[in-house]
N, C-alpha and C. Protein backbone atom coordinates (compact mmCIF):
# COMPACT_ATOMS: atom_id res chain seq x y z
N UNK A 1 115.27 387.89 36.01
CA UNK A 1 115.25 386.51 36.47
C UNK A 1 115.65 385.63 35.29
N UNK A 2 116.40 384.49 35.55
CA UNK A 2 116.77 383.89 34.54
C UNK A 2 116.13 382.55 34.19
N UNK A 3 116.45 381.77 33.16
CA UNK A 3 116.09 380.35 33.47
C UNK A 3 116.53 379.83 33.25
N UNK A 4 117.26 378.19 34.36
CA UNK A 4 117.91 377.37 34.51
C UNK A 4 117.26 375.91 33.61
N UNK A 5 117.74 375.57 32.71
CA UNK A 5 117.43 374.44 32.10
C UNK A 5 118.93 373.40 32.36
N UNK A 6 118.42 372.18 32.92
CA UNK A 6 119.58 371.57 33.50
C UNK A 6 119.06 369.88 33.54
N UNK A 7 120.12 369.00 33.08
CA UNK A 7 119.62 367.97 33.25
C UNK A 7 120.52 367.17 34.35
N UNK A 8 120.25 366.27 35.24
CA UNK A 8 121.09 365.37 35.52
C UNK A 8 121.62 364.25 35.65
N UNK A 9 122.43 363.81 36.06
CA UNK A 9 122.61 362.20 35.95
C UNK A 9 123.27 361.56 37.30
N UNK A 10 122.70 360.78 37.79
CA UNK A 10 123.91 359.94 39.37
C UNK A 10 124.56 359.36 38.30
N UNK A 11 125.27 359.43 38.93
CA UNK A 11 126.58 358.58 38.61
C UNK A 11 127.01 357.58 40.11
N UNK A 12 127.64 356.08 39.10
CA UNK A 12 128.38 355.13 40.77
C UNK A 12 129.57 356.17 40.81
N UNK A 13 130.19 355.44 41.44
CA UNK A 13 131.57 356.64 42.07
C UNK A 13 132.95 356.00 40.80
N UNK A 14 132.98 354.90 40.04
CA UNK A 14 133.08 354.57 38.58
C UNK A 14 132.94 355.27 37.49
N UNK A 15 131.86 355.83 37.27
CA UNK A 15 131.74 356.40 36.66
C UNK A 15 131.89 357.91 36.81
N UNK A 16 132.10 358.83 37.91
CA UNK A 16 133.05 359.47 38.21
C UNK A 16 133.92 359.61 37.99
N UNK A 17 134.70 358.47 38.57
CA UNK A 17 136.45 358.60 38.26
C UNK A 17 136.57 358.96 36.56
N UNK A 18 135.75 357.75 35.72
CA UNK A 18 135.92 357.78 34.40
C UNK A 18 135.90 359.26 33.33
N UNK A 19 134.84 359.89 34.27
CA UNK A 19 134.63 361.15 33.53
C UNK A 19 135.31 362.19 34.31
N UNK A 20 135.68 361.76 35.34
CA UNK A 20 137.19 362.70 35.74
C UNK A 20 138.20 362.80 34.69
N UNK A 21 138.27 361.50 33.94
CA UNK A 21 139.47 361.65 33.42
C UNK A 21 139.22 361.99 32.06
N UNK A 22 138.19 362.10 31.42
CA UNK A 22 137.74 361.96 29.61
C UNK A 22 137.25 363.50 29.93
N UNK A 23 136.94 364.07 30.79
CA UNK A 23 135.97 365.14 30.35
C UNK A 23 137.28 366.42 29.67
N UNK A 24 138.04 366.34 30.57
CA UNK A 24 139.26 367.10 30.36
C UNK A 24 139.86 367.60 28.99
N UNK A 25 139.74 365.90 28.60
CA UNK A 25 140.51 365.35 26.94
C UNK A 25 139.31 366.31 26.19
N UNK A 26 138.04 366.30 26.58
CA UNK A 26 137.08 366.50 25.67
C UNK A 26 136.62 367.96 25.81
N UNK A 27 136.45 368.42 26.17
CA UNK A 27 135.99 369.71 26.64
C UNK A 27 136.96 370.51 27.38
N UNK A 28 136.56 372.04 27.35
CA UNK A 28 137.19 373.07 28.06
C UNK A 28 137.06 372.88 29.37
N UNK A 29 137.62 373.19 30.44
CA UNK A 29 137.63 373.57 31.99
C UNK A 29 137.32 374.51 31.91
N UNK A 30 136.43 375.02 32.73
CA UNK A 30 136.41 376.94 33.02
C UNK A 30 136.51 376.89 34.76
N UNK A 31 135.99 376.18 35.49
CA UNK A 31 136.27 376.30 37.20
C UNK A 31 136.59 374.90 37.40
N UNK A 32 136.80 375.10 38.92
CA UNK A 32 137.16 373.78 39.78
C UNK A 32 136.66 374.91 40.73
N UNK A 33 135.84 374.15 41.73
CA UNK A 33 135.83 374.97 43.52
C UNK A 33 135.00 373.50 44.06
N UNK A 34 134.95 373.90 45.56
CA UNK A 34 134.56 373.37 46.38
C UNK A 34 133.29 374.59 47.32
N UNK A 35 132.28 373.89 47.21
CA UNK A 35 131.29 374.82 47.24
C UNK A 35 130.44 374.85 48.53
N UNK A 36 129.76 375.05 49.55
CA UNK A 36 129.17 374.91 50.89
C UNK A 36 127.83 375.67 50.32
N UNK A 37 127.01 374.63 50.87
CA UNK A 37 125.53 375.09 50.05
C UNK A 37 124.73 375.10 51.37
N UNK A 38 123.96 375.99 52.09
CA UNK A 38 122.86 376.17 53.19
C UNK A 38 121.68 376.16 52.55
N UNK A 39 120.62 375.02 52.27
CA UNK A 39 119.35 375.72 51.81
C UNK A 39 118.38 375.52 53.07
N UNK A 40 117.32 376.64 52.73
CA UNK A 40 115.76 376.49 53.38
C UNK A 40 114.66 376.27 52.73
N UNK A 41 113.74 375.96 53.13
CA UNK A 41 112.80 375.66 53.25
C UNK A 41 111.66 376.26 53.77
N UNK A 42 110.24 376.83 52.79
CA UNK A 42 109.55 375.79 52.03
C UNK A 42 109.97 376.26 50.69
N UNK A 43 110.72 377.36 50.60
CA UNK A 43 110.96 377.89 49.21
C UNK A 43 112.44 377.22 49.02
N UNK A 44 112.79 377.05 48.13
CA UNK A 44 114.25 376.74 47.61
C UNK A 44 114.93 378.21 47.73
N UNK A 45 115.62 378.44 48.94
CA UNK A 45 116.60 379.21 49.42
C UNK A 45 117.77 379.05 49.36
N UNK A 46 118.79 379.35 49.02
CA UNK A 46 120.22 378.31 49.25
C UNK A 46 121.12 379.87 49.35
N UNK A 47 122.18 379.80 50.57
CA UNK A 47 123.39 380.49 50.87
C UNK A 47 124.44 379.52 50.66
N UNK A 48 125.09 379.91 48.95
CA UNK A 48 126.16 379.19 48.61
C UNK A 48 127.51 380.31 48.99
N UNK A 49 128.78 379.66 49.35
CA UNK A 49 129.87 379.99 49.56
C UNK A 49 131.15 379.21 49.27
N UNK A 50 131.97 379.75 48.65
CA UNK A 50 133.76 378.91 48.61
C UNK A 50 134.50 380.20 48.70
N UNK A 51 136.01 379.87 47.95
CA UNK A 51 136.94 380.81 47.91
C UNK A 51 136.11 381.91 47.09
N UNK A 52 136.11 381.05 45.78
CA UNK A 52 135.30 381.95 44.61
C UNK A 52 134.10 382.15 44.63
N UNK A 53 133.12 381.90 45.36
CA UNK A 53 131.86 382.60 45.05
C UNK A 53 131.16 382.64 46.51
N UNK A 54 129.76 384.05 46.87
CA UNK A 54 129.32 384.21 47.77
C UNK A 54 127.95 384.77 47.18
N UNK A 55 126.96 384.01 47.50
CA UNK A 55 125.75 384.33 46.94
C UNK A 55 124.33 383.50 47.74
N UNK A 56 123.49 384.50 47.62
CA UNK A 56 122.37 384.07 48.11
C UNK A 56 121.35 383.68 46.17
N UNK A 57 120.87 382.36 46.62
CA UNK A 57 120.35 381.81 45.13
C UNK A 57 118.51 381.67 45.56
N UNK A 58 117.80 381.89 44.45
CA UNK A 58 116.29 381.56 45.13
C UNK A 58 115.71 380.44 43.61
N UNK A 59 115.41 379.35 43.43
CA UNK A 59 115.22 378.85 42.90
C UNK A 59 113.38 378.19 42.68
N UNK A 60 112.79 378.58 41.90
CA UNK A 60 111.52 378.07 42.09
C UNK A 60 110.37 377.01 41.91
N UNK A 61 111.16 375.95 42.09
CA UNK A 61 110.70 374.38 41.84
C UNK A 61 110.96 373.78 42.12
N UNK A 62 110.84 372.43 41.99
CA UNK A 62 111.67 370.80 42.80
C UNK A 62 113.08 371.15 41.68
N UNK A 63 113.90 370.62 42.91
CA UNK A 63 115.55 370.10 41.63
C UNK A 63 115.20 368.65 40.93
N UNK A 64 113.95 368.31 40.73
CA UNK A 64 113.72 367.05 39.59
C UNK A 64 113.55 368.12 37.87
N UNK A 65 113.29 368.83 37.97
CA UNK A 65 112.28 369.94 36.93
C UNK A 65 113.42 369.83 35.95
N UNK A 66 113.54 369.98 34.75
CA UNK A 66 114.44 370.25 33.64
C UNK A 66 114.53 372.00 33.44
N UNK A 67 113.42 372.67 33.48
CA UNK A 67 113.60 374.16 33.74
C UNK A 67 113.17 374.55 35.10
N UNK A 68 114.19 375.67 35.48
CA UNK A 68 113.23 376.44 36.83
C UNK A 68 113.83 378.18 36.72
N UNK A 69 113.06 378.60 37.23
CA UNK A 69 113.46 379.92 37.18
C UNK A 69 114.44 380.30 38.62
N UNK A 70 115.52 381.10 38.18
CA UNK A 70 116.35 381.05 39.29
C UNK A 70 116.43 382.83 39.44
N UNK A 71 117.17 383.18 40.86
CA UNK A 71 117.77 384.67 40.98
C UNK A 71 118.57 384.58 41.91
N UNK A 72 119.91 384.92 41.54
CA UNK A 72 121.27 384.85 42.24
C UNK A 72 121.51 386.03 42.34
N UNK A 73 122.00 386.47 43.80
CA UNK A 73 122.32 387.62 44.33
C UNK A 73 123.66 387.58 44.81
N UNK A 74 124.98 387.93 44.42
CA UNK A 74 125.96 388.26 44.58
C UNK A 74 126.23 389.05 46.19
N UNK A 75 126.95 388.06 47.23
CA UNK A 75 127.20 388.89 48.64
C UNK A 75 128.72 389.10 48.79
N UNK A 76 129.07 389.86 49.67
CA UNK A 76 130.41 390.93 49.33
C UNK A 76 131.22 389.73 49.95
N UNK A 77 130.97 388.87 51.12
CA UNK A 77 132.24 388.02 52.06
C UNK A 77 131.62 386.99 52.66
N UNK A 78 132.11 386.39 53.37
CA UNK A 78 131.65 385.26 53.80
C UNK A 78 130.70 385.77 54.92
N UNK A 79 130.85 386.88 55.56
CA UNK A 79 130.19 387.76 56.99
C UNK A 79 129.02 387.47 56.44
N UNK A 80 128.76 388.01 55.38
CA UNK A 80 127.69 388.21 54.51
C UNK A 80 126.57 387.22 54.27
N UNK A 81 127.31 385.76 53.97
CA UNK A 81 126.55 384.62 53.84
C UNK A 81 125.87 384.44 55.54
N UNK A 82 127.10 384.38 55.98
CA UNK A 82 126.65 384.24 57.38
C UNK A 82 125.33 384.95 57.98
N UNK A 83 125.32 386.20 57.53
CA UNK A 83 124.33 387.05 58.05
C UNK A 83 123.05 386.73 57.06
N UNK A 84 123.23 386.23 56.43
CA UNK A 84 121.97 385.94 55.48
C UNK A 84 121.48 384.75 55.82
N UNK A 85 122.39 383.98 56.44
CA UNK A 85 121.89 382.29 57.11
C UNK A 85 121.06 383.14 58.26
N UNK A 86 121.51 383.50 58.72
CA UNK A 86 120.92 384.21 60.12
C UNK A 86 119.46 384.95 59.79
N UNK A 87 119.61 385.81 59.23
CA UNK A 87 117.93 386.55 58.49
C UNK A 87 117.20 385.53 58.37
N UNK A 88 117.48 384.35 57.00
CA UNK A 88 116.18 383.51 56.57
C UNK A 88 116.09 382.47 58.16
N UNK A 89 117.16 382.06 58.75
CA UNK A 89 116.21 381.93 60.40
C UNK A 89 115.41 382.32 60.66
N UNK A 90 116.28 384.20 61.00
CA UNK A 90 115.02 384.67 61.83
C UNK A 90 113.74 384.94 60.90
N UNK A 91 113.76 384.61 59.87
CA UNK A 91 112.05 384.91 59.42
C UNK A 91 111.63 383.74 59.29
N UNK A 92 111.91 382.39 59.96
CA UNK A 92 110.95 381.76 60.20
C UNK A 92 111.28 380.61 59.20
N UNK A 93 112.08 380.10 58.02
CA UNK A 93 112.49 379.40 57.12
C UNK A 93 113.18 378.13 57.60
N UNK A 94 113.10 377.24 57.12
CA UNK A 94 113.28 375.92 57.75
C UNK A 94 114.68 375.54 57.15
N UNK A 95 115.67 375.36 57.87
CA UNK A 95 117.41 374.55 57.29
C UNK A 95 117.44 373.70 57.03
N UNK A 96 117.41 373.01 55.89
CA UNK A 96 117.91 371.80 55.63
C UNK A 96 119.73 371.67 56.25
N UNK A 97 119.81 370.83 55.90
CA UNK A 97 121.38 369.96 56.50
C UNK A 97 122.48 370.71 55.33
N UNK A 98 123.20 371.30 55.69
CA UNK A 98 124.35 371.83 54.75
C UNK A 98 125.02 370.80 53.96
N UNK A 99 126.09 370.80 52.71
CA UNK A 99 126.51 370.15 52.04
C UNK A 99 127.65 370.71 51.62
N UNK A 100 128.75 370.10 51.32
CA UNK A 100 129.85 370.92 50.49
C UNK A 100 129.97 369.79 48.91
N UNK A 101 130.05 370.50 48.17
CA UNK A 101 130.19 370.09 46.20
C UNK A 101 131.67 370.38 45.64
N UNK A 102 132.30 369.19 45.60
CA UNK A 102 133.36 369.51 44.95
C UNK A 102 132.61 369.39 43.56
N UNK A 103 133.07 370.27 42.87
CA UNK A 103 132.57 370.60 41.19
C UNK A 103 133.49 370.96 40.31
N UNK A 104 133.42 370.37 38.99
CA UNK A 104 134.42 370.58 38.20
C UNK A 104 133.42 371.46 36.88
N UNK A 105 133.42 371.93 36.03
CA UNK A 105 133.02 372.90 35.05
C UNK A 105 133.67 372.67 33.93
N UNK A 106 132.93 372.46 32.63
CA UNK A 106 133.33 373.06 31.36
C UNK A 106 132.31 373.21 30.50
N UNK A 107 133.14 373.80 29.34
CA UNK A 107 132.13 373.76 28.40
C UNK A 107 131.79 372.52 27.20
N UNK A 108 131.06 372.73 26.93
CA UNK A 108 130.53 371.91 25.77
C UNK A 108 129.91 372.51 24.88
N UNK A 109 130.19 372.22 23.57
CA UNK A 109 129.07 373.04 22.62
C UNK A 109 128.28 371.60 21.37
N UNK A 110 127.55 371.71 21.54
CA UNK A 110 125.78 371.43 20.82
C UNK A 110 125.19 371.43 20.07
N UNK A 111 125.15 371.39 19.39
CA UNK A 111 123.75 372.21 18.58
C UNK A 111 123.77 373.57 18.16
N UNK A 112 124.93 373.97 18.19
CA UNK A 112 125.27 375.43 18.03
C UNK A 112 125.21 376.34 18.93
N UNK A 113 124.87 375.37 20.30
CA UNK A 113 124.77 376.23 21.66
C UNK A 113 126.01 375.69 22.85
N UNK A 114 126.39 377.08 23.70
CA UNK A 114 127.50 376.06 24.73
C UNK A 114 125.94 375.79 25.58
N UNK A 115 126.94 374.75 26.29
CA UNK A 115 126.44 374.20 27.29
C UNK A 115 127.32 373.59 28.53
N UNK A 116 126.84 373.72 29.84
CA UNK A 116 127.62 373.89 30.99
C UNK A 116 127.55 372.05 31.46
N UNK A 117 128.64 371.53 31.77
CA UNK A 117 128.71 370.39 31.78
C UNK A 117 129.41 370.57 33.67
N UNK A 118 128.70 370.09 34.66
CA UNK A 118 129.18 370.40 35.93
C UNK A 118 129.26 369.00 36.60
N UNK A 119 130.41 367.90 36.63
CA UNK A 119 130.95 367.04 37.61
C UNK A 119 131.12 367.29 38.65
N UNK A 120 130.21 366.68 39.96
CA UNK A 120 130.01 366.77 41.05
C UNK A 120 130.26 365.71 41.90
N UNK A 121 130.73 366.05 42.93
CA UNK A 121 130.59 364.71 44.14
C UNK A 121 130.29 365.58 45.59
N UNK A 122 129.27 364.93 46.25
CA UNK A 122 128.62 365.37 47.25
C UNK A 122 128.69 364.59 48.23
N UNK A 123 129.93 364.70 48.97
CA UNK A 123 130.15 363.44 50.27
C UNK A 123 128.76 362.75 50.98
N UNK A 124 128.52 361.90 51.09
CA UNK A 124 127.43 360.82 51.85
C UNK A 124 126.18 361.25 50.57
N UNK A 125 126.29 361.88 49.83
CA UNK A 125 125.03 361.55 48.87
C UNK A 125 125.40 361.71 47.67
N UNK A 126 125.62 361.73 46.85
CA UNK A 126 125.72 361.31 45.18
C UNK A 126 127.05 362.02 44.40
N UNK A 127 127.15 361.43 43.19
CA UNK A 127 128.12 361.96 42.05
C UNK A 127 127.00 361.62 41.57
N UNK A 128 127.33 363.21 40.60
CA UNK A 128 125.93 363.70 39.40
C UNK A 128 126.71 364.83 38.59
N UNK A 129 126.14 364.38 37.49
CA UNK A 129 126.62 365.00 35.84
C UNK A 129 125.78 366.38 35.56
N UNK A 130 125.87 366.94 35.83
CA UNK A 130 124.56 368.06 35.08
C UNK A 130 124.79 368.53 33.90
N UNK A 131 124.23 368.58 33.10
CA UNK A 131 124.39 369.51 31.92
C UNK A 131 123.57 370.55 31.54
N UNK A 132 123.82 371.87 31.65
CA UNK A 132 122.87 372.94 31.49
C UNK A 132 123.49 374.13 30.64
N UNK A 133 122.29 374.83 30.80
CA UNK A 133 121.75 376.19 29.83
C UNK A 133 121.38 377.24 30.68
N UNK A 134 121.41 378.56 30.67
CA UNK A 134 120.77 379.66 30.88
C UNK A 134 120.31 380.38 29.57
N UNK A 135 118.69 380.39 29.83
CA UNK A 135 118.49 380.14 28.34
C UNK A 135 116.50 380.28 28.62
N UNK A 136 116.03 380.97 28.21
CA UNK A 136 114.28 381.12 27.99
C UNK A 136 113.81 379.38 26.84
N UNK A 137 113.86 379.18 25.96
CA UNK A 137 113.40 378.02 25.03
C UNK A 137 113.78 376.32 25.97
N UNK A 138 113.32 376.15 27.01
CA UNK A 138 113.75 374.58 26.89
C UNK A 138 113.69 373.73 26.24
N UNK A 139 112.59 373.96 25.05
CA UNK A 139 112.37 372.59 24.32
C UNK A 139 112.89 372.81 23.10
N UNK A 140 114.03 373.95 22.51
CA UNK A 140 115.20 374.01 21.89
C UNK A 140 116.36 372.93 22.62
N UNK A 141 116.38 373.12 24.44
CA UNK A 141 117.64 372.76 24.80
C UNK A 141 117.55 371.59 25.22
N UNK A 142 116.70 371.15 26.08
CA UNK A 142 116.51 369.81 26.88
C UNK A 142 117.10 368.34 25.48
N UNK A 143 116.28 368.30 24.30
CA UNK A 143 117.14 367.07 23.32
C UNK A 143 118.47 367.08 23.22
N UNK A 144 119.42 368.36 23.40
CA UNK A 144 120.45 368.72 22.95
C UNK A 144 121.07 368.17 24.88
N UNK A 145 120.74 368.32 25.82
CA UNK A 145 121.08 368.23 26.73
C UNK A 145 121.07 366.82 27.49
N UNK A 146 119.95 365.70 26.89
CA UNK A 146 119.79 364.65 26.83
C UNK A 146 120.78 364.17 26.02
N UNK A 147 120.99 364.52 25.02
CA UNK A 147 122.09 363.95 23.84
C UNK A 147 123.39 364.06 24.38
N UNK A 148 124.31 365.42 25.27
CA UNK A 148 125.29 365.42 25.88
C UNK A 148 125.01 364.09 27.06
N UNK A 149 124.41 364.05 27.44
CA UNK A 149 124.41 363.14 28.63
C UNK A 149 124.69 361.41 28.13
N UNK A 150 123.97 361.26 27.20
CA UNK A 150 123.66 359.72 26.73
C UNK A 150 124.90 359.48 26.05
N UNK A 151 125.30 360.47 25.74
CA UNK A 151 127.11 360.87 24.72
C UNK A 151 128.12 360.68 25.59
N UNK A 152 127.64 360.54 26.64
CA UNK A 152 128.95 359.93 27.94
C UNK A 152 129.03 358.97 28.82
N UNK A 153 127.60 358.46 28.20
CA UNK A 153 127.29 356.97 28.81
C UNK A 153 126.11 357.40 29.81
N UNK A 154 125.59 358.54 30.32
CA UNK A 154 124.94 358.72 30.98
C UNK A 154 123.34 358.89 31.33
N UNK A 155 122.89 358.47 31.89
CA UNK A 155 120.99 358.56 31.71
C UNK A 155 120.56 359.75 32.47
N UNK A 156 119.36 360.62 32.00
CA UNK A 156 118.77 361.38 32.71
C UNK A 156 118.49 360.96 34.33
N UNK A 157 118.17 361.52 35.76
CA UNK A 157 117.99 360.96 37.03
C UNK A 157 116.36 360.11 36.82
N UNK A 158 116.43 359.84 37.47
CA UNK A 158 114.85 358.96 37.68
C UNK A 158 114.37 360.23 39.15
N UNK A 159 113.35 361.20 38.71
CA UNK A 159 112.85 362.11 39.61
C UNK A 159 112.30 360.94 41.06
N UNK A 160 112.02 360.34 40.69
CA UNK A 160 111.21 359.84 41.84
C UNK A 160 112.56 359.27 42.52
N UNK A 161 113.57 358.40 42.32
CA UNK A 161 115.06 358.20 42.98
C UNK A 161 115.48 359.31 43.30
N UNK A 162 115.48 360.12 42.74
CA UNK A 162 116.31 361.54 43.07
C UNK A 162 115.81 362.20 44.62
N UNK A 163 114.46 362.60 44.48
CA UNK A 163 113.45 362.75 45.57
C UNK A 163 113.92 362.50 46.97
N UNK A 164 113.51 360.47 46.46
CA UNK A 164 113.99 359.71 47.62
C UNK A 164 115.15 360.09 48.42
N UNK A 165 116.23 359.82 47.56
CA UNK A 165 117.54 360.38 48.04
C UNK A 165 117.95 361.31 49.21
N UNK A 166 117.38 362.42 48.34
CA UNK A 166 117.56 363.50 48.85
C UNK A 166 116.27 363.87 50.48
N UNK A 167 115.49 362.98 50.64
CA UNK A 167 114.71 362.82 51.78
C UNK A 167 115.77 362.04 53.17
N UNK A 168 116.29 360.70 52.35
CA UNK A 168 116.56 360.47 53.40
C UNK A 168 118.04 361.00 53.23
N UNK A 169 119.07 361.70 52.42
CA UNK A 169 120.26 362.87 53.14
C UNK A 169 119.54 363.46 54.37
N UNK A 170 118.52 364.39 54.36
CA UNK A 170 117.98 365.54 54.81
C UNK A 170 117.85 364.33 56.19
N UNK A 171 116.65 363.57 56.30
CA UNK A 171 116.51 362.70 57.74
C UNK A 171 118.03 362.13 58.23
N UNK A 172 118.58 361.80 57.45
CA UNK A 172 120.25 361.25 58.27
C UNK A 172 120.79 362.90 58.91
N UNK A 173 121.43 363.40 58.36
CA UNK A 173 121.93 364.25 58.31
C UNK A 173 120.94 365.86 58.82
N UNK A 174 120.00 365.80 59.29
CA UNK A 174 119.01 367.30 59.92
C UNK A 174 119.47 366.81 60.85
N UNK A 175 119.19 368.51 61.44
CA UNK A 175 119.08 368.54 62.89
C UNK A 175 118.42 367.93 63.69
């Protein structure tokens, strides 16, 4: 099992564009995809899928947390995701409202550490900056990860905004 140390930031849709265009100049690219995310509920479940990736993810905390422990399971095709949406149904797991993430990726290095810098836009709910680690020490990484962020104009989320947010996506947008 690994651990996800990750910070984030909303961004207006301004500040988007802006770091569309600087992150490039500044840092490596390693992906671009467009991503379709299924999670459940009460556990953080998520069946992610694109061209490039097919995986069932289990995550164990609120997405406010700076660390959480994660386990990503690699599925062979899209059949696959599908049939795994279908299982955590049938055992009883609650769907949140699907999402697709256009995401952009690079690296950054730190403190003598890389670090994963992921530009996002999430149609009807946010553009958000993340910057993360896979990595056991958070309180090696989190200053170093705050410092990338504030280094691009950007503030950590406000957990309690974040929350909100993401309550009323889920009430607009549920079944």
């Amino acid at each position: 099992m690994t651990k996800e140390i990750e910070i984030k930031a909303l961004l207006s849709e301004q500040r988007y564009d802006h770091l569309r265009q600087i992150l490039p100049q500044k840092f490596r690219k390693i992906n671009e995809d467009r991503i379709t995310t299924i999670k459940f509920k009460p556990r953080d479940v998520r069946v992610r899928y694109s061209d490039k990736l097919r995986e069932v993810v289990f995550k164990d905390t609120d997405p406010t947390k700076f660390s959480r422990k994660e386990i990503s399971i690699n599925l062979k095709d899209i059949d696959d995701c599908h049939n795994m949406v279908s299982l955590l149904t049938e055992m009883g797991l609650e769907q949140h409202p699907s999402w697709t993430t256009t995401k952009e990726e690079f690296i950054c290095e730190t403190g003598g550490h890389e670090y994963t810098l992921s530009l996002q836009h999430i149609p009807n709910f946010a553009y958000i900056l993340e910057a993360e680690i896979i990595a056991d020490d958070a309180d090696v990484h989190i200053p170093n990860l705050k410092y990338i962020l504030s280094s691009l104009g950007c503030e950590p989320l406000d957990a309690v905004e974040f929350k909100k947010k993401i309550n009323e996506y889920i009430e607009k947008y549920g079944k």
